[in-house]
PDB file of N, CA and C in Angstrom:
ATOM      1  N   UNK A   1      99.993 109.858  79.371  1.00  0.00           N
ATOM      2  CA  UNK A   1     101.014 110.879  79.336  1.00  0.00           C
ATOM      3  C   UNK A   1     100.375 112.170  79.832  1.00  0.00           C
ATOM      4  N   UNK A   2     100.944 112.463  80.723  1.00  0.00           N
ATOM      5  CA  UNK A   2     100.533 113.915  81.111  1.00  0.00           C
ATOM      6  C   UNK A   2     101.419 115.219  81.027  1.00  0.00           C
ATOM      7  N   UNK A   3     100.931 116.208  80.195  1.00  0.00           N
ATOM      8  CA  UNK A   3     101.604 117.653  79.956  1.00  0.00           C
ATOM      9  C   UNK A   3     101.416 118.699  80.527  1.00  0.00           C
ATOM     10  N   UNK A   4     102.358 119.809  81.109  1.00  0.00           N
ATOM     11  CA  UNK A   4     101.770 121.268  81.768  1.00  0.00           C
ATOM     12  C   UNK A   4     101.574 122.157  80.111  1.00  0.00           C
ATOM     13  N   UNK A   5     100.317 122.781  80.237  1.00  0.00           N
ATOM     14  CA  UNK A   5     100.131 123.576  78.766  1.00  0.00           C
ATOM     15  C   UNK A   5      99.897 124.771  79.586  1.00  0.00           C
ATOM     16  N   UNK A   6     100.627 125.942  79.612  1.00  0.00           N
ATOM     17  CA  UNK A   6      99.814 127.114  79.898  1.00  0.00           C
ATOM     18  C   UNK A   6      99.407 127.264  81.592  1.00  0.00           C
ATOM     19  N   UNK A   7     100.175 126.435  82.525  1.00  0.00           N
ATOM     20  CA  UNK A   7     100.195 125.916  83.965  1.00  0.00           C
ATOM     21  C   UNK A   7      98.979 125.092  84.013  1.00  0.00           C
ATOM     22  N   UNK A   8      98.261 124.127  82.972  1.00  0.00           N
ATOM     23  CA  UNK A   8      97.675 123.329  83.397  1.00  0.00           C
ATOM     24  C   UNK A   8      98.095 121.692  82.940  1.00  0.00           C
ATOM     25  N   UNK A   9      97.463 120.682  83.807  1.00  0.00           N
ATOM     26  CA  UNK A   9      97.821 119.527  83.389  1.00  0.00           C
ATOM     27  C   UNK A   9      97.017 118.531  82.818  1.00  0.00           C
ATOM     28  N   UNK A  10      97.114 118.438  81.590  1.00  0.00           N
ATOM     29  CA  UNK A  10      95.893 117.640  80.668  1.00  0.00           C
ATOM     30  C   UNK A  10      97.046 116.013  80.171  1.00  0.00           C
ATOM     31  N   UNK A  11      96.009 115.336  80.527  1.00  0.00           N
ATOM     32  CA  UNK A  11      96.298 113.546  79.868  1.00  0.00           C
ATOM     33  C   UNK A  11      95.557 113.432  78.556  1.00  0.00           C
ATOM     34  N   UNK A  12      96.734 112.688  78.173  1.00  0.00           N
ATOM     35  CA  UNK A  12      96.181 112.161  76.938  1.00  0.00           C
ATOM     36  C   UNK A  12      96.689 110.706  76.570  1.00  0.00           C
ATOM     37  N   UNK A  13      95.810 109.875  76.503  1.00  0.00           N
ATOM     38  CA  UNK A  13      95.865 108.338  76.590  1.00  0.00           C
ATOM     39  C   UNK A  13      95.538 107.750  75.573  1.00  0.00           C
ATOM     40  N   UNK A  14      96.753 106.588  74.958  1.00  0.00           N
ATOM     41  CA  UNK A  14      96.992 106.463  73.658  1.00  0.00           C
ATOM     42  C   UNK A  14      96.205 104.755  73.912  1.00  0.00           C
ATOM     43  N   UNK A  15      94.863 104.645  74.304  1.00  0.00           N
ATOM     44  CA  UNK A  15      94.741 103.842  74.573  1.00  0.00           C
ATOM     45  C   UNK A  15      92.789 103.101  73.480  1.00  0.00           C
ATOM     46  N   UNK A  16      92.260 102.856  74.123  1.00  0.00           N
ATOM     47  CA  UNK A  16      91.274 101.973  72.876  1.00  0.00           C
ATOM     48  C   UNK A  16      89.827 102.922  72.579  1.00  0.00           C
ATOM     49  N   UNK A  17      89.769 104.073  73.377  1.00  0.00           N
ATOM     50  CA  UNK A  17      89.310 104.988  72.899  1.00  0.00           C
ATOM     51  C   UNK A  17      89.662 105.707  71.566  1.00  0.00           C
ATOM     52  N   UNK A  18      91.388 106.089  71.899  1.00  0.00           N
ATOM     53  CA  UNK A  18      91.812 106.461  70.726  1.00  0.00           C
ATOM     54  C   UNK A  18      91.766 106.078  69.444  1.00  0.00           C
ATOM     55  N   UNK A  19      92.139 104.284  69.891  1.00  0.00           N
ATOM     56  CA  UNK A  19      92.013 103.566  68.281  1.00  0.00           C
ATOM     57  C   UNK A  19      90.526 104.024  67.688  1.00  0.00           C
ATOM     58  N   UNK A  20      89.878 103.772  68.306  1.00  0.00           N
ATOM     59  CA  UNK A  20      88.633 103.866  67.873  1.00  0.00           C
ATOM     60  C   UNK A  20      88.175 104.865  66.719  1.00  0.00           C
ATOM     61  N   UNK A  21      88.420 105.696  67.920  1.00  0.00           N
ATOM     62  CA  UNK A  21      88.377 107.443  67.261  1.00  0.00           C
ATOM     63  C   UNK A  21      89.484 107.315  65.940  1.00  0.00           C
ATOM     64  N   UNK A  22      90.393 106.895  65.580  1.00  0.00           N
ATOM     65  CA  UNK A  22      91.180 107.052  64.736  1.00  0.00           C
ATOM     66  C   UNK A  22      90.590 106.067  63.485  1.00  0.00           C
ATOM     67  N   UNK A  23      90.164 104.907  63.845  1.00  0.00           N
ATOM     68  CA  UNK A  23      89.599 103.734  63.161  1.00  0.00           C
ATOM     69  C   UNK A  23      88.390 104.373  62.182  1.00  0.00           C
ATOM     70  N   UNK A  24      87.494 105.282  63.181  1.00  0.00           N
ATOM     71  CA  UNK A  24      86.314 105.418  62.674  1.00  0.00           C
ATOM     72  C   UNK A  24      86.813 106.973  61.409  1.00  0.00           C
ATOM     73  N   UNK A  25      87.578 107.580  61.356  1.00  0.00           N
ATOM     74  CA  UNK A  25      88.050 108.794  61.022  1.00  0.00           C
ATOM     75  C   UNK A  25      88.984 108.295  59.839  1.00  0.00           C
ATOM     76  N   UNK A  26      89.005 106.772  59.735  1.00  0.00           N
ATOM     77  CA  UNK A  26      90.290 106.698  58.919  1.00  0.00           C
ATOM     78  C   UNK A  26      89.834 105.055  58.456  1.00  0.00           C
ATOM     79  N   UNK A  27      88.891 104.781  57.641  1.00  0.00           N
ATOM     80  CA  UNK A  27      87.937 103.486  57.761  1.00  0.00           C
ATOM     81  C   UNK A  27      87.939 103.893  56.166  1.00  0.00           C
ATOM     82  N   UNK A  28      87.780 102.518  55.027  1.00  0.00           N
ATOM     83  CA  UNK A  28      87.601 102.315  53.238  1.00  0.00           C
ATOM     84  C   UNK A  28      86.602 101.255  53.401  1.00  0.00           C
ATOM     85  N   UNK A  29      85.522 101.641  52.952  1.00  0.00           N
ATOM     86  CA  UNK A  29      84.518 100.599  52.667  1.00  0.00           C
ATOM     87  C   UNK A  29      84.673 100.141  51.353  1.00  0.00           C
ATOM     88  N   UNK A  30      85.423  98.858  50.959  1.00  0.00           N
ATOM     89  CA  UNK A  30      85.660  98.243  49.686  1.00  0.00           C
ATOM     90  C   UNK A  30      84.566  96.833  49.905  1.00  0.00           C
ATOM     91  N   UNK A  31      83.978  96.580  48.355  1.00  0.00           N
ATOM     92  CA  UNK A  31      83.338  95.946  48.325  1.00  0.00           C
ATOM     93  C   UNK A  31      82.477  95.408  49.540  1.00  0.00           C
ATOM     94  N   UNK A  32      81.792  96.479  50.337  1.00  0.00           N
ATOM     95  CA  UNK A  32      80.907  95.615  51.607  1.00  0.00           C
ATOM     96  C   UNK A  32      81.504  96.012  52.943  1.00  0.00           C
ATOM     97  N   UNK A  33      83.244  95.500  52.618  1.00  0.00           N
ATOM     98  CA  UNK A  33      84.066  95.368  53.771  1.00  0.00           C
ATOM     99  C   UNK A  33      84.571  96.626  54.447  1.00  0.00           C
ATOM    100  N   UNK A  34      84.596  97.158  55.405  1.00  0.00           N
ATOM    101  CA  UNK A  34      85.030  97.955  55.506  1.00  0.00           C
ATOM    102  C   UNK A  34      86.882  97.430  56.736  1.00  0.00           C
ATOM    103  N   UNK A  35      87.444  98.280  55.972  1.00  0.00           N
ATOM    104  CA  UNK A  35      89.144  98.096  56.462  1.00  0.00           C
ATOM    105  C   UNK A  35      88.832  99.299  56.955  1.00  0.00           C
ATOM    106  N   UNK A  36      89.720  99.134  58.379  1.00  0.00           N
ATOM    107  CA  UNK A  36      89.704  99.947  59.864  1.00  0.00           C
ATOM    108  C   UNK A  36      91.436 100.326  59.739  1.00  0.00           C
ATOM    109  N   UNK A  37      91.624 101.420  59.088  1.00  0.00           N
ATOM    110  CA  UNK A  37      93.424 102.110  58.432  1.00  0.00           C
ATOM    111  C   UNK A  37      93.405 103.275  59.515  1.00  0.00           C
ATOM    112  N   UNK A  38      92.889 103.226  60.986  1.00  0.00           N
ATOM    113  CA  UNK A  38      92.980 104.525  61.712  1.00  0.00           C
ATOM    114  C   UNK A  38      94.331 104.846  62.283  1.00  0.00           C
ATOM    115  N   UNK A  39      94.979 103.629  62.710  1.00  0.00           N
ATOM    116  CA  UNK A  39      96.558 103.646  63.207  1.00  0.00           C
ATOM    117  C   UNK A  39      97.335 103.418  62.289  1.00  0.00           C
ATOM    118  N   UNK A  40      96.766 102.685  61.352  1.00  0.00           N
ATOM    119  CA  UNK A  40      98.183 102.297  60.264  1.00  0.00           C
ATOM    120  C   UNK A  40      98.341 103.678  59.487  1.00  0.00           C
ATOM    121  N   UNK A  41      97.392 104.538  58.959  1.00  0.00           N
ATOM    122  CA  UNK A  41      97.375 105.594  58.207  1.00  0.00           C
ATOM    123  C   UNK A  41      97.893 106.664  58.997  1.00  0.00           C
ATOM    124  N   UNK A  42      97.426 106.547  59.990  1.00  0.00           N
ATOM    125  CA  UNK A  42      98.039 107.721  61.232  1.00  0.00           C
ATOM    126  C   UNK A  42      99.831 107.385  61.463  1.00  0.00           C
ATOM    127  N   UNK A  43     100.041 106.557  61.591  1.00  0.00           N
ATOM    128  CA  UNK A  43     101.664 106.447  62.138  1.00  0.00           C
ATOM    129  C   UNK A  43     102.559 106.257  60.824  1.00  0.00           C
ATOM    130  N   UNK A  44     102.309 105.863  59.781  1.00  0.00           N
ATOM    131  CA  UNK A  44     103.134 106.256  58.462  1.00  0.00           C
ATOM    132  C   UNK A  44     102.948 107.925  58.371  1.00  0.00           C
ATOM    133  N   UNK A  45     101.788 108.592  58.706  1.00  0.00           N
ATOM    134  CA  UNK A  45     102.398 110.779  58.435  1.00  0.00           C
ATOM    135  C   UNK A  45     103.087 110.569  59.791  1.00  0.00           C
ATOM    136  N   UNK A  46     102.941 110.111  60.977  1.00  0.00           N
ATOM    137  CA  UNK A  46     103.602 109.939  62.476  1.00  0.00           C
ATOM    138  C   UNK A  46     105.033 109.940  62.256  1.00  0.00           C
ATOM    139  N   UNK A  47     105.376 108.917  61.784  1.00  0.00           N
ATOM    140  CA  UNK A  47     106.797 108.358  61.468  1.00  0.00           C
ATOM    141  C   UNK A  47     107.366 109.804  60.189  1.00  0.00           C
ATOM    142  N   UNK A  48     106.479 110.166  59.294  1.00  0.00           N
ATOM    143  CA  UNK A  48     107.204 110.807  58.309  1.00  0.00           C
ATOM    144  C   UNK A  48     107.144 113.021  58.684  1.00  0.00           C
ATOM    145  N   UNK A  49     107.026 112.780  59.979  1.00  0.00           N
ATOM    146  CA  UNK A  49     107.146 113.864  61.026  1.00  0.00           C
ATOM    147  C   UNK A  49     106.338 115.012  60.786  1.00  0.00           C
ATOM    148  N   UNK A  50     104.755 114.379  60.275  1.00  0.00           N
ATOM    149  CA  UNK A  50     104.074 115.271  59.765  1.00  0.00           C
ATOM    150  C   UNK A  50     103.175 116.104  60.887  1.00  0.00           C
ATOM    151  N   UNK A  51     103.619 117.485  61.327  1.00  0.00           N
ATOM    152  CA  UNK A  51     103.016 118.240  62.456  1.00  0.00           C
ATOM    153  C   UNK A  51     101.401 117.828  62.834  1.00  0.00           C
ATOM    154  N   UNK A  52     100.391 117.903  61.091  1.00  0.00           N
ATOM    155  CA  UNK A  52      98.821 117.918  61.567  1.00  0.00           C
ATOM    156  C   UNK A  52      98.743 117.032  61.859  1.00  0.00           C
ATOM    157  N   UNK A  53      99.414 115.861  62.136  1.00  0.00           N
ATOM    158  CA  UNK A  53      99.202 114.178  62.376  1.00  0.00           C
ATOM    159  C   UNK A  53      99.503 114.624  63.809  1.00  0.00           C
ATOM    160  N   UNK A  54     100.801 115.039  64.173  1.00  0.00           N
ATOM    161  CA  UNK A  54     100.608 114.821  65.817  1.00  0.00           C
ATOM    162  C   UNK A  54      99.983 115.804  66.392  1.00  0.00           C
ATOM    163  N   UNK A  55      99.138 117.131  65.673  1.00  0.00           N
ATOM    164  CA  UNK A  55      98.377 117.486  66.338  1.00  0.00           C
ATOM    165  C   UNK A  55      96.974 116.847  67.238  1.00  0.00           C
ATOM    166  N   UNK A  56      96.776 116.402  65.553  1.00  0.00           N
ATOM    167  CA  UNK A  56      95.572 115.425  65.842  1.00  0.00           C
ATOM    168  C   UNK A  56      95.375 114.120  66.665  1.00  0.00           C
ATOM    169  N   UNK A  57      96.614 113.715  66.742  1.00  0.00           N
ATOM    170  CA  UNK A  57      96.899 112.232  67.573  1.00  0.00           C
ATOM    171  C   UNK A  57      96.980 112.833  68.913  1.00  0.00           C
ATOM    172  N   UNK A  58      97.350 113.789  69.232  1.00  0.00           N
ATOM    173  CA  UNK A  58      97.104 114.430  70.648  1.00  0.00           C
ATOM    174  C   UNK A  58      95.865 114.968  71.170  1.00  0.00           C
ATOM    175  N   UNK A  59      94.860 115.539  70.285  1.00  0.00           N
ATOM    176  CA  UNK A  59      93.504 116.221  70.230  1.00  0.00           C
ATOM    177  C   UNK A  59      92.760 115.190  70.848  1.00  0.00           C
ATOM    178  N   UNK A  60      92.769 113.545  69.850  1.00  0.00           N
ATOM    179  CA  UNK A  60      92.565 112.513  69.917  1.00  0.00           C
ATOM    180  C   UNK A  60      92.408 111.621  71.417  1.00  0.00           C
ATOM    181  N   UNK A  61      93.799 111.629  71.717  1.00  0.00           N
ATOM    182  CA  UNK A  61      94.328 110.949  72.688  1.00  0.00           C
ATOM    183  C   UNK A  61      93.984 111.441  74.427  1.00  0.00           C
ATOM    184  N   UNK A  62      93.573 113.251  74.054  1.00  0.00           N
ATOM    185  CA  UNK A  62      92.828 113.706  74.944  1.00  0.00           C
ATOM    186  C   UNK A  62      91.467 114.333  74.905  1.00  0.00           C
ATOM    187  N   UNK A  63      90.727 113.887  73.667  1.00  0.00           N
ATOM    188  CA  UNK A  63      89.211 113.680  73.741  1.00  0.00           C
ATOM    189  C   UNK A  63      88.346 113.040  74.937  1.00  0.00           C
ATOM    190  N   UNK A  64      89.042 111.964  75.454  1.00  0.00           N
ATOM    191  CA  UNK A  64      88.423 111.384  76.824  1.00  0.00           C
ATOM    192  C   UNK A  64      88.755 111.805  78.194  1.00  0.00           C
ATOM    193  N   UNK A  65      89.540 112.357  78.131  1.00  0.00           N
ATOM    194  CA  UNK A  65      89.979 113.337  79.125  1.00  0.00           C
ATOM    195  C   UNK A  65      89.375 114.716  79.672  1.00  0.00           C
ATOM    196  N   UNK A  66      89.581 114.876  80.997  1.00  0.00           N
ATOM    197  CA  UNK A  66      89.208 116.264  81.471  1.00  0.00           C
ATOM    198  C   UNK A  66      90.399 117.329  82.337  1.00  0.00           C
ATOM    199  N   UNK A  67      91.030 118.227  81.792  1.00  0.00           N
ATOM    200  CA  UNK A  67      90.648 118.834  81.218  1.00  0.00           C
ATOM    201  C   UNK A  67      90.489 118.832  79.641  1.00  0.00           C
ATOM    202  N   UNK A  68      90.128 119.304  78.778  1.00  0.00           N
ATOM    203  CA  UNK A  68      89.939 119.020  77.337  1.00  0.00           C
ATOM    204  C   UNK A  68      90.990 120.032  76.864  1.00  0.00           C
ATOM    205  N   UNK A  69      92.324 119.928  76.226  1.00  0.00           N
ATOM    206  CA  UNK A  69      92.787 121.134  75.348  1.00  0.00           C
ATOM    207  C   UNK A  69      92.918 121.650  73.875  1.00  0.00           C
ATOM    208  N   UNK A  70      92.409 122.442  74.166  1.00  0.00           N
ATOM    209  CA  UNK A  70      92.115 123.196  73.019  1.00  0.00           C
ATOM    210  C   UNK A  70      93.497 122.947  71.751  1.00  0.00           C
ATOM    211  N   UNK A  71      93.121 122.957  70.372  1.00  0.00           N
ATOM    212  CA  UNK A  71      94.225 123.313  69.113  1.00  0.00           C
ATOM    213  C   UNK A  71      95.265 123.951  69.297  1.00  0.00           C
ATOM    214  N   UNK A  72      94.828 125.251  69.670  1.00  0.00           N
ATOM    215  CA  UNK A  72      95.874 126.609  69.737  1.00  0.00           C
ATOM    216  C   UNK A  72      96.894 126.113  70.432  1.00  0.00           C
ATOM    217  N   UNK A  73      95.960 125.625  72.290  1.00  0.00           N
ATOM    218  CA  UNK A  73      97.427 125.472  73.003  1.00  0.00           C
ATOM    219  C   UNK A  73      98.197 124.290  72.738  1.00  0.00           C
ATOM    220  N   UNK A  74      97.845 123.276  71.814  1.00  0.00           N
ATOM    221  CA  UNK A  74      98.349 122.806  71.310  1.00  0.00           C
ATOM    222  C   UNK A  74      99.641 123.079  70.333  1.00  0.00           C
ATOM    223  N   UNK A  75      99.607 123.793  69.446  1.00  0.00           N
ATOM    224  CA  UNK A  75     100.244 124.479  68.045  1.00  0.00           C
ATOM    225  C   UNK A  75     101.121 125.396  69.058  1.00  0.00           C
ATOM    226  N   UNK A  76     100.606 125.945  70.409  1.00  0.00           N
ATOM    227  CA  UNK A  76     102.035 126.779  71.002  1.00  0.00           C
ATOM    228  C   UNK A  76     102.839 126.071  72.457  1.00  0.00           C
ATOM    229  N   UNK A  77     102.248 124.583  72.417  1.00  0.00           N
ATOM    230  CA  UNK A  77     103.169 123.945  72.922  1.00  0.00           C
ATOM    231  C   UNK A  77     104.224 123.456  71.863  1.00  0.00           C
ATOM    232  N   UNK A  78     104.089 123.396  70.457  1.00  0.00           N
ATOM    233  CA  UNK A  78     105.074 122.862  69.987  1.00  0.00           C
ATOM    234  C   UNK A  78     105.854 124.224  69.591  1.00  0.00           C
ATOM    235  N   UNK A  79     105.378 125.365  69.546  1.00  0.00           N
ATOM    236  CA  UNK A  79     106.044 126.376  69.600  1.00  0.00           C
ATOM    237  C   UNK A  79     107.428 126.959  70.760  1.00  0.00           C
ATOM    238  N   UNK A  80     106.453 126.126  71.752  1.00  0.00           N
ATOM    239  CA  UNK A  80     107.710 126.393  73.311  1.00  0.00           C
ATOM    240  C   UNK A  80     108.587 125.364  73.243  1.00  0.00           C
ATOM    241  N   UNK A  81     107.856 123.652  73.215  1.00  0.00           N
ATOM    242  CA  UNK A  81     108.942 122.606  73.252  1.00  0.00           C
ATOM    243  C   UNK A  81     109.770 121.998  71.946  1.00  0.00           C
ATOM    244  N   UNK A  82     109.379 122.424  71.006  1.00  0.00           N
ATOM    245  CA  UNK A  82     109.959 121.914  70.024  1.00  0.00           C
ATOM    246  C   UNK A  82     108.927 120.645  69.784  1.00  0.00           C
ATOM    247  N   UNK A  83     109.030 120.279  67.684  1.00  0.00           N
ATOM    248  CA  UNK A  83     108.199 119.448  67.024  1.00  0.00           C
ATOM    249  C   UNK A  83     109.348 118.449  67.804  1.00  0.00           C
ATOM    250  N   UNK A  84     110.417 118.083  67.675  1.00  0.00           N
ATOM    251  CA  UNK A  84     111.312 117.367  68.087  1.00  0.00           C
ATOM    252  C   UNK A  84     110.911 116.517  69.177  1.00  0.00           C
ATOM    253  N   UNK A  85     110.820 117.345  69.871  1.00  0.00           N
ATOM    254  CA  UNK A  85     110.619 116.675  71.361  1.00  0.00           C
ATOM    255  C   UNK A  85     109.406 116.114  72.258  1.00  0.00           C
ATOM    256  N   UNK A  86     108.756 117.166  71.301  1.00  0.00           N
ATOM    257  CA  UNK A  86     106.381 116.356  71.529  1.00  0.00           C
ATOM    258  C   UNK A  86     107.138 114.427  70.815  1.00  0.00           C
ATOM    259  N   UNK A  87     107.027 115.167  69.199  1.00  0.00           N
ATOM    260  CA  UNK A  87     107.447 113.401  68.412  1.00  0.00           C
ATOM    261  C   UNK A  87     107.518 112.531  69.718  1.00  0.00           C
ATOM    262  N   UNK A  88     108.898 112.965  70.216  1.00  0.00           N
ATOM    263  CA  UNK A  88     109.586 111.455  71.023  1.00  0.00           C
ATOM    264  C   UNK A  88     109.180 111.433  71.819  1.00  0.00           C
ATOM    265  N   UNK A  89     107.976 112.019  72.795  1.00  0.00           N
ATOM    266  CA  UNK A  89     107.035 111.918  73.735  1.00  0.00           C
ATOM    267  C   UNK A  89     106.246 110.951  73.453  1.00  0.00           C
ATOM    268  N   UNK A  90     105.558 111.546  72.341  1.00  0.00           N
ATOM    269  CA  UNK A  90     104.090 111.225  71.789  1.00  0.00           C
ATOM    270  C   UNK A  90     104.407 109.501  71.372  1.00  0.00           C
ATOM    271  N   UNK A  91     105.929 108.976  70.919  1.00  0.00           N
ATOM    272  CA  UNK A  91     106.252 108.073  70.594  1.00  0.00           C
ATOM    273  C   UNK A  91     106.834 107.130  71.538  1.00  0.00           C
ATOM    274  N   UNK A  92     106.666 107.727  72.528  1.00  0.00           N
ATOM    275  CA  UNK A  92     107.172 106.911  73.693  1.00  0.00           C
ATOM    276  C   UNK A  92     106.026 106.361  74.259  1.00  0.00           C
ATOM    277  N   UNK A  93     105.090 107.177  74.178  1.00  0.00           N
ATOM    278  CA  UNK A  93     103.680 106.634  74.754  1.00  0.00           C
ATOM    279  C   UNK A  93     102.882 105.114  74.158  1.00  0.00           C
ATOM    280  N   UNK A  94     103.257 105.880  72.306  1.00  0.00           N
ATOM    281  CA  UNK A  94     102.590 104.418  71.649  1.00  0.00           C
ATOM    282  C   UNK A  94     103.457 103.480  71.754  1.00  0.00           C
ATOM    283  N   UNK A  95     104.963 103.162  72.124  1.00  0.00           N
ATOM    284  CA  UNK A  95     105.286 102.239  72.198  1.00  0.00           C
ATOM    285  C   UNK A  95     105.002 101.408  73.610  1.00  0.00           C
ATOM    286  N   UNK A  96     104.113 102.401  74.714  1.00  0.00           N
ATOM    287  CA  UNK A  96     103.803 101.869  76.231  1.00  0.00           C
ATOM    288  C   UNK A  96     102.296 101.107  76.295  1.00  0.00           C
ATOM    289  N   UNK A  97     101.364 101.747  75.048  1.00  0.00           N
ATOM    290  CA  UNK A  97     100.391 101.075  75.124  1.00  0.00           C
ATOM    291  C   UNK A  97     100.060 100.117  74.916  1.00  0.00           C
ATOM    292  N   UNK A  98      99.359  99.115  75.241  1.00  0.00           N
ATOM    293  CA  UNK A  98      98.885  97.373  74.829  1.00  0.00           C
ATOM    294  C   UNK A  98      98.050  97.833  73.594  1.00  0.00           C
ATOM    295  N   UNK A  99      97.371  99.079  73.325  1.00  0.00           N
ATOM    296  CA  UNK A  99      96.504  99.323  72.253  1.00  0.00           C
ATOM    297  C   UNK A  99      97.425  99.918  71.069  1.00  0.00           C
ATOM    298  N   UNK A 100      98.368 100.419  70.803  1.00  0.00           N
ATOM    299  CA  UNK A 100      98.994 101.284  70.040  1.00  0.00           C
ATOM    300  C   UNK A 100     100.423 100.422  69.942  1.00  0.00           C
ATOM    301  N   UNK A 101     101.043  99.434  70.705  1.00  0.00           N
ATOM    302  CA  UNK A 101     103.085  98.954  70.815  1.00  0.00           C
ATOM    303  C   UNK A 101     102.870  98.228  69.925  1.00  0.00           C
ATOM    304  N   UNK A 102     102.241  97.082  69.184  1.00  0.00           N
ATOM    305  CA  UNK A 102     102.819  96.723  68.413  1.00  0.00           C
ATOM    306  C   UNK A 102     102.657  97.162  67.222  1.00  0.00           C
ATOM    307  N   UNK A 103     101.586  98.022  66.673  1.00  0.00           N
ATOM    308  CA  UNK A 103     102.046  98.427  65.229  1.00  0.00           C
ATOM    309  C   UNK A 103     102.654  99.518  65.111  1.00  0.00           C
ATOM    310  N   UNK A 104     103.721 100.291  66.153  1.00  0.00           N
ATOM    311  CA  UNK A 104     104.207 100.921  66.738  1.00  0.00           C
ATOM    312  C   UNK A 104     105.540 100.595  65.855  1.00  0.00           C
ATOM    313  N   UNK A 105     105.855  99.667  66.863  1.00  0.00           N
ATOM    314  CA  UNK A 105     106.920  98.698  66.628  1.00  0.00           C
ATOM    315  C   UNK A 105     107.239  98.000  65.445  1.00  0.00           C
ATOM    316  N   UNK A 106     106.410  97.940  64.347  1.00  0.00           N
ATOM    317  CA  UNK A 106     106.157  97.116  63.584  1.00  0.00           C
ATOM    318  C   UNK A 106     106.595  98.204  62.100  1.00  0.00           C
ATOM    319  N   UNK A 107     105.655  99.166  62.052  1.00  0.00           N
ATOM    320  CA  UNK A 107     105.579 100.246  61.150  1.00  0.00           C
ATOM    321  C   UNK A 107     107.380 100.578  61.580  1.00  0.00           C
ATOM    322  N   UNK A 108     107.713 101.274  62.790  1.00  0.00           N
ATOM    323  CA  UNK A 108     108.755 101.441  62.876  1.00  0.00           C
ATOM    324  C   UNK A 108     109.678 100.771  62.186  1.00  0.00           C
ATOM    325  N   UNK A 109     110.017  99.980  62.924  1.00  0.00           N
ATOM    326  CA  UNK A 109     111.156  98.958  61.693  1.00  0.00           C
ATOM    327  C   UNK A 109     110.922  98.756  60.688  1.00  0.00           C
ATOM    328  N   UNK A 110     109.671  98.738  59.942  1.00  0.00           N
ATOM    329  CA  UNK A 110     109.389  98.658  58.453  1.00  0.00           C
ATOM    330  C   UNK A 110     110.134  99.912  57.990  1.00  0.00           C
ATOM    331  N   UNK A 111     110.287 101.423  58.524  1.00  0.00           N
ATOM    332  CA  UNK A 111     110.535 102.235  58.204  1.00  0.00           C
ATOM    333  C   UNK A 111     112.124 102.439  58.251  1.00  0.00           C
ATOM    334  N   UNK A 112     112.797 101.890  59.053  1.00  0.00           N
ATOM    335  CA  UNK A 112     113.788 101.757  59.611  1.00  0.00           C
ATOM    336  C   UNK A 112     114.877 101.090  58.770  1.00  0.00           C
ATOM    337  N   UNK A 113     113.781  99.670  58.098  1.00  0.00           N
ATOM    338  CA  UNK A 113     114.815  98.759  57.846  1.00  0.00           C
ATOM    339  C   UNK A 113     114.638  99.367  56.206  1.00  0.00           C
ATOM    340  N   UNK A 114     113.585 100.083  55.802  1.00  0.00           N
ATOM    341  CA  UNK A 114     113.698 100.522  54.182  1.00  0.00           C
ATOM    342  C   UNK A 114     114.522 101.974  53.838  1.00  0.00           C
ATOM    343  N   UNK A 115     115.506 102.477  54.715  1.00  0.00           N
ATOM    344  CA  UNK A 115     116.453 103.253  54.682  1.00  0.00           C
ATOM    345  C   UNK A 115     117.810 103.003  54.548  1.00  0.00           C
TER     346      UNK A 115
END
C-alpha cells in the first residue's frame, strides 16, 4: 500500500517482515513454549478501532521500507484523512496479503458473527 504523507510517498507492506516484527513484540513464553500472539493480539485492538494499534501496524508495515515515516506524520495523516478511512485502507491491505488474509478473515467473522 502506498500513501502521499506531507507530498511524499512511503509503502508499507503487510507482508512476513511484518508478522515477524509483530510476533516477536507480541510472543508468552508458557511453560518452555513460547506462543507467537503478534497478529492475533494486534487485529482484535484492529477490529475494536483502537488508533495506537493502527498506528503501530503502519510504523510496522513500513519499517522495511524506504522512505521511513516518522509517528507524527503519521498521527496527522489521520488528522487530514480521517481514523475512518486509514481503518478501511489498512484493512484492505490485510485482507490482500498471503501473510496477514486469513486471520484477517477469520478474526473478522468471529467478530461479526458475535454481534
Amino acid at each position: 500500500m502506498k500513501l502521499m504523507i506531507n507530498d511524499k510517498e512511503y509503502s508499507f507492506i503487510f507482508g512476513f517482515g511484518f508478522i515477524r516484527e509483530m510476533n516477536r513484540r507480541y510472543s508468552v513464553v508458557e511453560q518452555g513454549m513460547t506462543m507467537k500472539l503478534g497478529l492475533d493480539s494486534t487485529l482484535v485492538n484492529f477490529f475494536n478501532e483502537e488508533i495506537e494499534t493502527l498506528i503501530e501496524m503502519l510504523k510496522v508495515a513500513n519499517a522495511t521500507e524506504s522512505p521511513r515515516v516518522a509517528e507524527k506524520d503519521l498521527i496527522a495523516l489521520v488528522d487530514e484523512i480521517g481514523s475512518d478511512k486509514l481503518f478501511n485502507l489498512v484493512l484492505e491491505e490485510l485482507k490482500k496479503s498471503e501473510f496477514t488474509k486469513k486471520k484477517t478473515l477469520k478474526i473478522e467473522n468471529k467478530i461479526k458473527n458475535s454481534k
